[in-house]
C-alpha atoms as a PDB file:
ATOM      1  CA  UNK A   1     -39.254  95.262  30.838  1.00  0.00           C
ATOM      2  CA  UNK A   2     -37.715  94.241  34.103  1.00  0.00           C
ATOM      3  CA  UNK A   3     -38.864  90.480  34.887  1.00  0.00           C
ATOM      4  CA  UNK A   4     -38.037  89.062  38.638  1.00  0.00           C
ATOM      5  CA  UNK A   5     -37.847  85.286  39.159  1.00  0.00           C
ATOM      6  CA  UNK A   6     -37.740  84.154  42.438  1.00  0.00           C
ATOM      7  CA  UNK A   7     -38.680  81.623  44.805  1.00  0.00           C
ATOM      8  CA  UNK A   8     -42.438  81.629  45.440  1.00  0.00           C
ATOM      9  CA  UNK A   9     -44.130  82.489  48.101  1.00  0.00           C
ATOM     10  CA  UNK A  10     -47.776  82.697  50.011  1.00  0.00           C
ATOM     11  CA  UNK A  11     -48.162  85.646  48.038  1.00  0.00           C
ATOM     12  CA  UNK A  12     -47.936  84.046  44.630  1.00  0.00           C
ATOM     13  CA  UNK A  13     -50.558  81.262  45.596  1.00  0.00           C
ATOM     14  CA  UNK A  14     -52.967  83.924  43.236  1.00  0.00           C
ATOM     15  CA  UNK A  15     -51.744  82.730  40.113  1.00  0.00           C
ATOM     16  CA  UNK A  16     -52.098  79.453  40.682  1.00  0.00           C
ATOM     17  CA  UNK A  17     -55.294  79.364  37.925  1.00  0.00           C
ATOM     18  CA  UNK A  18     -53.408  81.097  35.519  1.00  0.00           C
ATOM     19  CA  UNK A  19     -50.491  78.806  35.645  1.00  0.00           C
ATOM     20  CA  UNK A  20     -52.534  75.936  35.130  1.00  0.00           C
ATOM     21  CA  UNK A  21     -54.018  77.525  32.361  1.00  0.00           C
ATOM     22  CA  UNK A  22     -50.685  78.067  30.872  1.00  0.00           C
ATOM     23  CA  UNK A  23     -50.055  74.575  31.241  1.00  0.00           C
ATOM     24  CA  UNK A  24     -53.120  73.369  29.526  1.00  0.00           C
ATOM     25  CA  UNK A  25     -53.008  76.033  26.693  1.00  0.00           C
ATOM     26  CA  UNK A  26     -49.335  75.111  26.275  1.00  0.00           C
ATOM     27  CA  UNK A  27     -50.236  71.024  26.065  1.00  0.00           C
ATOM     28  CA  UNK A  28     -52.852  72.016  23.248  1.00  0.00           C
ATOM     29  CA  UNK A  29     -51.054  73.718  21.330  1.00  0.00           C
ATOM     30  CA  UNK A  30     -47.231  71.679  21.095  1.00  0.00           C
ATOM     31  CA  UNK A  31     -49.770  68.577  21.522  1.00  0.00           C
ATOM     32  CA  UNK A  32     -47.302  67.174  23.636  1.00  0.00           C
ATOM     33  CA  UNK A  33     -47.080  65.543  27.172  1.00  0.00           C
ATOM     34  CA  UNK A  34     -47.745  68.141  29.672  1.00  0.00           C
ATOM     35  CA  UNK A  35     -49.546  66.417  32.801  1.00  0.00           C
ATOM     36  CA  UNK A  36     -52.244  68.982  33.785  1.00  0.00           C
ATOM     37  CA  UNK A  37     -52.039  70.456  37.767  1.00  0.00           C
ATOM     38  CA  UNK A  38     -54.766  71.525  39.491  1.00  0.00           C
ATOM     39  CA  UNK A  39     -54.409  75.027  40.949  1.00  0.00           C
ATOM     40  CA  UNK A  40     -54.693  73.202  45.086  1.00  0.00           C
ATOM     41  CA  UNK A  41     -51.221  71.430  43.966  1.00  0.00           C
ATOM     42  CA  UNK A  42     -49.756  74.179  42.838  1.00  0.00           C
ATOM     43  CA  UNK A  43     -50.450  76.169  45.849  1.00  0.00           C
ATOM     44  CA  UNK A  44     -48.998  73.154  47.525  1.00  0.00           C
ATOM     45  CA  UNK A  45     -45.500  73.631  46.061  1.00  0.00           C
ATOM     46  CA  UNK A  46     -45.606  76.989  46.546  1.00  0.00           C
ATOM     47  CA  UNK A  47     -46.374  77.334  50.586  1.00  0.00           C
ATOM     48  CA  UNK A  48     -43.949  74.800  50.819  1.00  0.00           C
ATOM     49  CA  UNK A  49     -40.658  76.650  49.395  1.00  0.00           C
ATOM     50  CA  UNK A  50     -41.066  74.106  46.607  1.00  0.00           C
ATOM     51  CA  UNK A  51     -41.646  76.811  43.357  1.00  0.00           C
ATOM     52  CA  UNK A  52     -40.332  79.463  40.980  1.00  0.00           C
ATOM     53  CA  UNK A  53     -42.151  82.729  39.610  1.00  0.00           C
ATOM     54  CA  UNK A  54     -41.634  85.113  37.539  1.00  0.00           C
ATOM     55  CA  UNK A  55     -43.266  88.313  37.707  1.00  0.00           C
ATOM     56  CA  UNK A  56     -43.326  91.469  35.440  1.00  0.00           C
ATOM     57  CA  UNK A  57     -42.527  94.566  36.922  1.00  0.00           C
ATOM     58  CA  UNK A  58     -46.010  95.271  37.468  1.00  0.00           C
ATOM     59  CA  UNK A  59     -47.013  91.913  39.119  1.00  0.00           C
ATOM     60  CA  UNK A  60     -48.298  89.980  35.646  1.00  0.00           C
ATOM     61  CA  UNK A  61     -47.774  86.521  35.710  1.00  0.00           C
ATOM     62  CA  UNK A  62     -44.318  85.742  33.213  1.00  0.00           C
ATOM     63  CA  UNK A  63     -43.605  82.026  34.779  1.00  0.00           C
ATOM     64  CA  UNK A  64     -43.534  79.207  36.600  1.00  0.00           C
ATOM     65  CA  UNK A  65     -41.728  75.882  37.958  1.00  0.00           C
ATOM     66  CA  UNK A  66     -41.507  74.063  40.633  1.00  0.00           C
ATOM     67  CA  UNK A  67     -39.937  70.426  42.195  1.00  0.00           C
ATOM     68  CA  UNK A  68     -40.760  67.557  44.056  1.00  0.00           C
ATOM     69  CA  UNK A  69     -38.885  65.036  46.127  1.00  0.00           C
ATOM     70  CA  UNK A  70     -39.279  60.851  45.110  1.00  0.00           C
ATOM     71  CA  UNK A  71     -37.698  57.835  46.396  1.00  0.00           C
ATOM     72  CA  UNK A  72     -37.191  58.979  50.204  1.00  0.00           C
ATOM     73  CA  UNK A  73     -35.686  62.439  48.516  1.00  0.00           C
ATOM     74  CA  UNK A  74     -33.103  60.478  46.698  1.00  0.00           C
ATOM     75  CA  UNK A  75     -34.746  62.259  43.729  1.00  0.00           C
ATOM     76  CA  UNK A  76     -36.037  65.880  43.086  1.00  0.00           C
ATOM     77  CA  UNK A  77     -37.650  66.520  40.093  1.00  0.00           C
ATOM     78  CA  UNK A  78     -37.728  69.430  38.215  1.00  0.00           C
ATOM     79  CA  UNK A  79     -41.591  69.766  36.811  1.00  0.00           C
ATOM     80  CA  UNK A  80     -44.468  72.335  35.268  1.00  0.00           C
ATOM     81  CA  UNK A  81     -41.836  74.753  33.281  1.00  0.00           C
ATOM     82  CA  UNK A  82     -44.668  77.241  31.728  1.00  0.00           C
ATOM     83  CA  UNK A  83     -44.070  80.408  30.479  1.00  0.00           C
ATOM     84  CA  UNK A  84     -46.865  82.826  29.560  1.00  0.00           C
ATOM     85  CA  UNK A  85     -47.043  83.302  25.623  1.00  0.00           C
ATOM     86  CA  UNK A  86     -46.202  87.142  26.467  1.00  0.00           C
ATOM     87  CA  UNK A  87     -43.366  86.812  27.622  1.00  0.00           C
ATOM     88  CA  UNK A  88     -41.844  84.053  25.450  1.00  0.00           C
ATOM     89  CA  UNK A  89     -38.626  84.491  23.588  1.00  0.00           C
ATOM     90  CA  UNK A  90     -36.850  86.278  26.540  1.00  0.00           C
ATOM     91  CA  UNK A  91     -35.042  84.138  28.019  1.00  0.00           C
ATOM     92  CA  UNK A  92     -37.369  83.929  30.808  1.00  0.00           C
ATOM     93  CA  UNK A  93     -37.247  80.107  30.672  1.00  0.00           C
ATOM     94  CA  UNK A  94     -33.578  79.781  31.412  1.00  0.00           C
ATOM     95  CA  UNK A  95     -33.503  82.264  34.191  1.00  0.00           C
ATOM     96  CA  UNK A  96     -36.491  79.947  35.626  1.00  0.00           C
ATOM     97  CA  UNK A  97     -34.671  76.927  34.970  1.00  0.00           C
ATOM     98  CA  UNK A  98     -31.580  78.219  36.904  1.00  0.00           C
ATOM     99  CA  UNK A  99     -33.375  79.253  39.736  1.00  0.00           C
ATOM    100  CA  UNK A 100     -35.448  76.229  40.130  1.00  0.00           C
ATOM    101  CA  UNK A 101     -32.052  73.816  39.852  1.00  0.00           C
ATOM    102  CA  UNK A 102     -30.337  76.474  42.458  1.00  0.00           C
ATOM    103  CA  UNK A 103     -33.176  75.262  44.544  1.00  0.00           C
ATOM    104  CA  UNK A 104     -33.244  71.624  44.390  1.00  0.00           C
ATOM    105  CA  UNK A 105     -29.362  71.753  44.953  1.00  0.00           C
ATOM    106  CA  UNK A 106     -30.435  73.990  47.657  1.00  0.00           C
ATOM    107  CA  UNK A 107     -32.854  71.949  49.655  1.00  0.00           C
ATOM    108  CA  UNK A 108     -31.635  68.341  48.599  1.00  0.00           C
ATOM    109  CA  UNK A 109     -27.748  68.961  47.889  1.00  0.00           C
ATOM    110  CA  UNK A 110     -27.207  64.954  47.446  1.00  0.00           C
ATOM    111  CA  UNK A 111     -30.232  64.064  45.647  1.00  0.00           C
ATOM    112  CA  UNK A 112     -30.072  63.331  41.726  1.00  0.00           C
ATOM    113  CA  UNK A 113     -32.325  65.789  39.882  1.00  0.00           C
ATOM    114  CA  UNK A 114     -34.567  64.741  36.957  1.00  0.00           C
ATOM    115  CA  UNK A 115     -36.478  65.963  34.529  1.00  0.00           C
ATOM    116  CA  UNK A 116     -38.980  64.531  31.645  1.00  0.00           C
ATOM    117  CA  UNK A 117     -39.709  66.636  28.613  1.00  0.00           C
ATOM    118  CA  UNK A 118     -40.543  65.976  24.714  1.00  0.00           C
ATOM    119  CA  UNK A 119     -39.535  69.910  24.332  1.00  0.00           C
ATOM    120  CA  UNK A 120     -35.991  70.606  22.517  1.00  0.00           C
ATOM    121  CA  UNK A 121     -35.464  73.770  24.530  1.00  0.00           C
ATOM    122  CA  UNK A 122     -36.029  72.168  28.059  1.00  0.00           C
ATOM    123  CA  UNK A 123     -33.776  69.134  26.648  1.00  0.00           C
ATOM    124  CA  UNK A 124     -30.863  71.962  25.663  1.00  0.00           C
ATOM    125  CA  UNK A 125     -31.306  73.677  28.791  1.00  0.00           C
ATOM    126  CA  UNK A 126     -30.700  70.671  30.726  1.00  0.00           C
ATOM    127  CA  UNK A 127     -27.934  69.646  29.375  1.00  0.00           C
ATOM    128  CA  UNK A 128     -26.251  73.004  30.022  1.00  0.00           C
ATOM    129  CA  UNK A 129     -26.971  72.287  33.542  1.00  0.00           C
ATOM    130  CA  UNK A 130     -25.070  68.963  33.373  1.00  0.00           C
ATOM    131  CA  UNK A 131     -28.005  66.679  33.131  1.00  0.00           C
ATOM    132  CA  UNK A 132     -27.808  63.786  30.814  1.00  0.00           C
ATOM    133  CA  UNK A 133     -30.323  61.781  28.744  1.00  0.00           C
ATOM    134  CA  UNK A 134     -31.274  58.657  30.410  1.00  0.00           C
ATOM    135  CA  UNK A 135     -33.627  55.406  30.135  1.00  0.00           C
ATOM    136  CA  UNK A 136     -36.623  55.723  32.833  1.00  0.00           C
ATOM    137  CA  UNK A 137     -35.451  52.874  34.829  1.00  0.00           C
ATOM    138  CA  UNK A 138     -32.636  55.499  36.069  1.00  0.00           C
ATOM    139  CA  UNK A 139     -35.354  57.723  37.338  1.00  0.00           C
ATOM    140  CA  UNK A 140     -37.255  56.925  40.112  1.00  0.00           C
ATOM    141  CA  UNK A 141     -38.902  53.962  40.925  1.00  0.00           C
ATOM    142  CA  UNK A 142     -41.203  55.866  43.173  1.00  0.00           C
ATOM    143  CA  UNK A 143     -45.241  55.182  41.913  1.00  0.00           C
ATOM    144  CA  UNK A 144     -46.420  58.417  43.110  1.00  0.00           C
ATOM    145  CA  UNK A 145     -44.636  60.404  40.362  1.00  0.00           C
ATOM    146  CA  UNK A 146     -45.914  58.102  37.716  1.00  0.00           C
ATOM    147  CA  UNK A 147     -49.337  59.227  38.683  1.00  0.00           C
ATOM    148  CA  UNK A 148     -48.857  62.190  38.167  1.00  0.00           C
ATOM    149  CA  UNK A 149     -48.381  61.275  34.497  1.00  0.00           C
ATOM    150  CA  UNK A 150     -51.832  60.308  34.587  1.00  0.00           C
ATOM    151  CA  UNK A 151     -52.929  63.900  32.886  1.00  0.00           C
ATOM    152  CA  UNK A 152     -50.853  63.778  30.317  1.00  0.00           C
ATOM    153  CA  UNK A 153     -52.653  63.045  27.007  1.00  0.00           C
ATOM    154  CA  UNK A 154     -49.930  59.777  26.552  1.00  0.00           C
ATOM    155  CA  UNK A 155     -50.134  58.154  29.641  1.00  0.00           C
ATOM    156  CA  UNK A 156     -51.480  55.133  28.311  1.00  0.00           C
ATOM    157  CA  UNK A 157     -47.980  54.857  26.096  1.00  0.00           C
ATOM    158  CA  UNK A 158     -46.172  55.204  30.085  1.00  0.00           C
ATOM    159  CA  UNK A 159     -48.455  52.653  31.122  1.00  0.00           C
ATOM    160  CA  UNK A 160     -48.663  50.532  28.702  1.00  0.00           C
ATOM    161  CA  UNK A 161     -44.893  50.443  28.724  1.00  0.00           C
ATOM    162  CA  UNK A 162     -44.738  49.236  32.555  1.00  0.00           C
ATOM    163  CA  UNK A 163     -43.353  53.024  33.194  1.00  0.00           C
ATOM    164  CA  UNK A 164     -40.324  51.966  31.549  1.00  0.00           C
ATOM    165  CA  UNK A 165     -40.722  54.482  28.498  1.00  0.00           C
ATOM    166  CA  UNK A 166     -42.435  56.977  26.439  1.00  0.00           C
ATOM    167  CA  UNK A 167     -42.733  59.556  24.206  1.00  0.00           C
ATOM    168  CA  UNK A 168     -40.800  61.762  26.779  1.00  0.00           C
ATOM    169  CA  UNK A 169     -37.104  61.939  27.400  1.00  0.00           C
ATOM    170  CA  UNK A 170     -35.490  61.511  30.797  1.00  0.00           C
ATOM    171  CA  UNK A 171     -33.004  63.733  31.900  1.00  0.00           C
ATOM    172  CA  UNK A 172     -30.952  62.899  34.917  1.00  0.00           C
ATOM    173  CA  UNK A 173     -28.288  65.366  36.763  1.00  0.00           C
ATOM    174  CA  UNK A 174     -26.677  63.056  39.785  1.00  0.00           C
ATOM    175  CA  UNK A 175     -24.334  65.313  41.745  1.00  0.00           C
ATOM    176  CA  UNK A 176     -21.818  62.387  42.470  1.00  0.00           C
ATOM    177  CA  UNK A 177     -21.153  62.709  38.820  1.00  0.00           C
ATOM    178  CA  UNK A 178     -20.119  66.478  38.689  1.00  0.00           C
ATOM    179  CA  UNK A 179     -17.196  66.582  41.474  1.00  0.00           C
ATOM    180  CA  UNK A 180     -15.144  69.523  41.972  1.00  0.00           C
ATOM    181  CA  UNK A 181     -11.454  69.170  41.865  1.00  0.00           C
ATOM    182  CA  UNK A 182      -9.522  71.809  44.204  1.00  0.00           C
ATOM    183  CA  UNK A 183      -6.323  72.504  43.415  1.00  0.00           C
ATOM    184  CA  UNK A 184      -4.501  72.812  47.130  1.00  0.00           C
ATOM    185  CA  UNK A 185      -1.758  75.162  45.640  1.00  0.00           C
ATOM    186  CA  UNK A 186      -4.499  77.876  44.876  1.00  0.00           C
ATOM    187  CA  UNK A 187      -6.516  77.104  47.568  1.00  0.00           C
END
């Protein structure tokens, strides 16, 4: 089955229930910290260039991501990985993954990209990118992100914890860090 991820478009604002179902199924069942979206936010990121899909080759739903900009756009983060139970053990995640870090490099080249997760998978896949585990206080200070902890089911550990820690782990890719070296003899 041919699966196309992509950046989203108006088009895609249709599945915008169904990903936020995913999401809440998906919390429920790993009984982790997934912060629940409404379906008006994620049609936000998605009319504004700001989300990845994947479709099936007949239009089903497969998967979803998407980021947001913190700290003046000194920060991206990369949020809401989901994919649908049918179409888990693909792949599908890291193809999503790729395309949504493409994209933050994309529209904020210079900003450091993070990511918070308690999932193994999204921890090994970020590290492939070159993101590295780090203490919240080298995430964004911004308070708007916090809040959007607020659905998770272990927000009162966050707050509790003056948004200094949790039961999530930060991952932090800062482009400075990852410099290319060109050799002028080949260049």
């Amino acid at each position: 089955m041919e699966i196309n991820v992509t950046v989203a478009n108006e088009s895609h604002t249709k599945y915008a229930q169904e990903i936020c179902d995913e999401i809440y199924i998906s919390s429920q069942e790993r009984k982790t910290g997934i912060a629940k979206r409404t379906p008006e936010y994620i049609c936000e990121k998605i009319l504004a260039g700001k989300a990845v899909i994947a479709l099936s080759e007949d239009g089903e739903f497969a998967g979803f991501s998407y980021i947001e900009s913190w700290g003046g756009k000194s920060f991206v983060a990369n949020s809401g990985l989901i994919v649908h139970h049918k179409f888990r053990g693909l792949g599908l995640a890291k193809r999503i993954k790729e395309q949504t870090f493409r994209l933050s490099r994309q529209l904020f080249p210079d900003a450091k990209i993070f990511s918070i997760t308690t999932g193994a998978a999204v921890m090994k896949m970020n590290y492939e990118f070159g993101f590295r585990p780090v203490p919240f206080t080298e995430l964004t200070d911004d308070p708007e992100f916090w809040k959007g902890c607020q659905g998770c089911r272990h927000f009162d550990i966050l707050e509790s914890h003056d948004y200094k820690m949790c039961i999530c782990t930060g991952l932090l890719y800062d482009p400075k860090e990852h410099i290319e070296i060109h050799n002028p003899d080949k260049d």
